[in-house]
Protein backbone atom coordinates (compact mmCIF):
# COMPACT_ATOMS: atom_id res chain seq x y z
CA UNK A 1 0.00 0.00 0.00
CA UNK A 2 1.87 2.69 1.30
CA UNK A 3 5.78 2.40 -0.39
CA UNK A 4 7.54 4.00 2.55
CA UNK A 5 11.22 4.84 2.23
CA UNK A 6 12.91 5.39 5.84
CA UNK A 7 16.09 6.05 4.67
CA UNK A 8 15.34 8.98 2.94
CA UNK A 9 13.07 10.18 5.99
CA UNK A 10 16.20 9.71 8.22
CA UNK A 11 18.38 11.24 5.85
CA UNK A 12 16.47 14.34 5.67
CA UNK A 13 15.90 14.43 9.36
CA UNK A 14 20.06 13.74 10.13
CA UNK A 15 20.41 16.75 7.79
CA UNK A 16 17.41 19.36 9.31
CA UNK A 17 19.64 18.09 12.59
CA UNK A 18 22.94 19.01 11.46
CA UNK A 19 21.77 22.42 9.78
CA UNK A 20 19.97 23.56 12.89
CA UNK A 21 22.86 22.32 15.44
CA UNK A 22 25.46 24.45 13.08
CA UNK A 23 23.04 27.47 13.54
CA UNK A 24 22.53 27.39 17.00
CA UNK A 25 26.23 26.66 17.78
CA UNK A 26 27.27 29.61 15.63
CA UNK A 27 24.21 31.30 17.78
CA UNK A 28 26.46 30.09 21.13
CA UNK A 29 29.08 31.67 19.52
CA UNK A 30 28.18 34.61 18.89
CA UNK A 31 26.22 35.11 22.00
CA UNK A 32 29.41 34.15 24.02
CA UNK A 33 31.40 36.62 22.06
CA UNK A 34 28.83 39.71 22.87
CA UNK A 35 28.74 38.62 26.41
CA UNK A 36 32.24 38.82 26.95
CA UNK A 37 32.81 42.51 24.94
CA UNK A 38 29.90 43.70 28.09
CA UNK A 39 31.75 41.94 30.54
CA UNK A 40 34.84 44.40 29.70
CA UNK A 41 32.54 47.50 29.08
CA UNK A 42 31.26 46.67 32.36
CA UNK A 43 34.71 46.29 34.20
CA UNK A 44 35.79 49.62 32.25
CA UNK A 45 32.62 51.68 33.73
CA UNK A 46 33.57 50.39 37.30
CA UNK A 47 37.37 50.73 36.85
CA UNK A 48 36.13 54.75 35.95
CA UNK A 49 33.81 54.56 38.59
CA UNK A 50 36.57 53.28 41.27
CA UNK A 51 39.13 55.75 39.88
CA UNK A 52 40.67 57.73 42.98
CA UNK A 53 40.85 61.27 42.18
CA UNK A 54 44.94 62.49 41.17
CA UNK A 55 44.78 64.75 44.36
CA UNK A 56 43.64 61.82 46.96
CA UNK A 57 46.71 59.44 45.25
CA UNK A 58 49.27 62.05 45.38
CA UNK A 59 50.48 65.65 46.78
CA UNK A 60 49.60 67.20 49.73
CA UNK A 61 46.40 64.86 50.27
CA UNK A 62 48.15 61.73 50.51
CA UNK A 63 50.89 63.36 53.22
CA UNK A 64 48.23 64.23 55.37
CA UNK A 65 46.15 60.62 55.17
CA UNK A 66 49.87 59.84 55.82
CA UNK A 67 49.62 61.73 58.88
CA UNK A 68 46.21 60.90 59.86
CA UNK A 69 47.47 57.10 59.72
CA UNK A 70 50.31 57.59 62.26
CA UNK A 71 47.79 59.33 64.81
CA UNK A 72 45.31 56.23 64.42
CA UNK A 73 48.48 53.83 65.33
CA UNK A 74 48.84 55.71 68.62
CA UNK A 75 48.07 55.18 72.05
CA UNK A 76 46.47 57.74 73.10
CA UNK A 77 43.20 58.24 72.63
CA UNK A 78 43.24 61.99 71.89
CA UNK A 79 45.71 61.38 68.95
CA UNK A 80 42.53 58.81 67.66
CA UNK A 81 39.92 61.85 68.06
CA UNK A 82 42.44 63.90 66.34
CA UNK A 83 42.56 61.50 63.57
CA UNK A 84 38.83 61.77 63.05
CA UNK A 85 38.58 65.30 63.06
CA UNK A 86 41.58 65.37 60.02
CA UNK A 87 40.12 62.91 58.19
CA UNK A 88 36.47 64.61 58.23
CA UNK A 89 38.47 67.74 56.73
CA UNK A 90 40.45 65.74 54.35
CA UNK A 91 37.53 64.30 52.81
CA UNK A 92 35.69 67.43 52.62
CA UNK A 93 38.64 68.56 50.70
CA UNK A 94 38.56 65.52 47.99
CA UNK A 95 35.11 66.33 47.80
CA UNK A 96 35.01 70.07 47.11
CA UNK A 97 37.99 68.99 44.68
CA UNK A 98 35.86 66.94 42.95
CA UNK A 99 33.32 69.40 42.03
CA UNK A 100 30.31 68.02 44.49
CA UNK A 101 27.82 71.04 45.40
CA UNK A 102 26.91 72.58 48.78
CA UNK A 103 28.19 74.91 51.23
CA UNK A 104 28.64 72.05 53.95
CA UNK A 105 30.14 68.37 54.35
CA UNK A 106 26.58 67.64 55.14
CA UNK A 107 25.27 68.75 52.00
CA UNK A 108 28.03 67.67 49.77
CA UNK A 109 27.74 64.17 51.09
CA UNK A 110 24.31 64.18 50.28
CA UNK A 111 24.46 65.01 46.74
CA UNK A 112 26.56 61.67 46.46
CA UNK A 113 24.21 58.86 45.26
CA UNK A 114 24.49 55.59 46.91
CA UNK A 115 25.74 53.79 44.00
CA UNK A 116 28.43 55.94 43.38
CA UNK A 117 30.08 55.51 46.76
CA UNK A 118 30.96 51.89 48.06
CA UNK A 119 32.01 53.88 51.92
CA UNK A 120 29.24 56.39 51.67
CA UNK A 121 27.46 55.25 54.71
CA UNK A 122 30.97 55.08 56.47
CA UNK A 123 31.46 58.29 55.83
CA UNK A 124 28.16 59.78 57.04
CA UNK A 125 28.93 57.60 60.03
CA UNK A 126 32.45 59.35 60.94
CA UNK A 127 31.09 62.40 59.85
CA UNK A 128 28.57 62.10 62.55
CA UNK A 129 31.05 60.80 65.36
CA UNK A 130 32.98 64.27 64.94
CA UNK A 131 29.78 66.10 65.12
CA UNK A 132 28.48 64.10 68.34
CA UNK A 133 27.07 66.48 70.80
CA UNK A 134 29.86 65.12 73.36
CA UNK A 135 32.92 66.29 71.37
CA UNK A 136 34.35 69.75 72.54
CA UNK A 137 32.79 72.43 70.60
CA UNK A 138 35.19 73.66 68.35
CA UNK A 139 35.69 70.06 66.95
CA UNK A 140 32.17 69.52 65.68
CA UNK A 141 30.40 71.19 62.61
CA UNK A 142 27.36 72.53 61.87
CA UNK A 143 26.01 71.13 58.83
């Protein structure tokens, strides 16, 4: 009745296989290809992102982070409060340096968006112990 040839049906099927196999691998390909160029876009935007600013790697900033360094290695507790204080003004520094608006620490910290920031909150946090209402007066801040 019905003449049937299965070798030709498997033939065509073996070759439908190996057509769409070669397209999807060259799919794979490609795919792995694009992921990999965003991969290195990505890790360029983040190495910008990370970039220290010139004046925090070198000059008079890094001499006095220098500075602030040896006074949190001491023994004395007053050198440590010291250290705070320094670093709160060193960092307002970087920041005016790099162009971020208000008239305050406060306010310049706050124009910082999270994301842009990995220690933001540790800043805000030291920034707050220097300002804490038991520090002598002429060590805190009003922002």
């Amino acid at each position: 009745m019905f003449n049937i040839d299965f070798s030709e049906i498997l033939y065509r099927i073996k070759v439908t296989a190996a057509t769409l196999s070669f397209i999807f691998g060259g799919l794979v390909v490609y795919f792995i290809i694009l992921f990999q160029k965003l991969v290195g876009i990505k890790a360029q935007i983040a190495k910008l992102a990370l970039r220290v600013p010139e004046a925090a790697s070198s000059g008079a900033s890094r001499s006095r982070w220098e500075e602030i360094t040896r006074h949190i290695e001491s023994d004395r507790e007053a050198e440590w409060k010291f250290a705070v204080i320094e670093a709160d003004k060193l960092i307002d520094n970087l920041l005016k340096q790099a162009g971020y608006p208000g008239d305050t620490m406060g306010e310049r910290l706050m124009a910082i968006d999270k994301g842009q920031l990995l220690s933001l909150e540790g800043l805000w946090e030291a920034h707050k112990i220097r300002n804490k209402p038991g520090s002598p007066p002429e060590y805190r801040r009003r922002d």
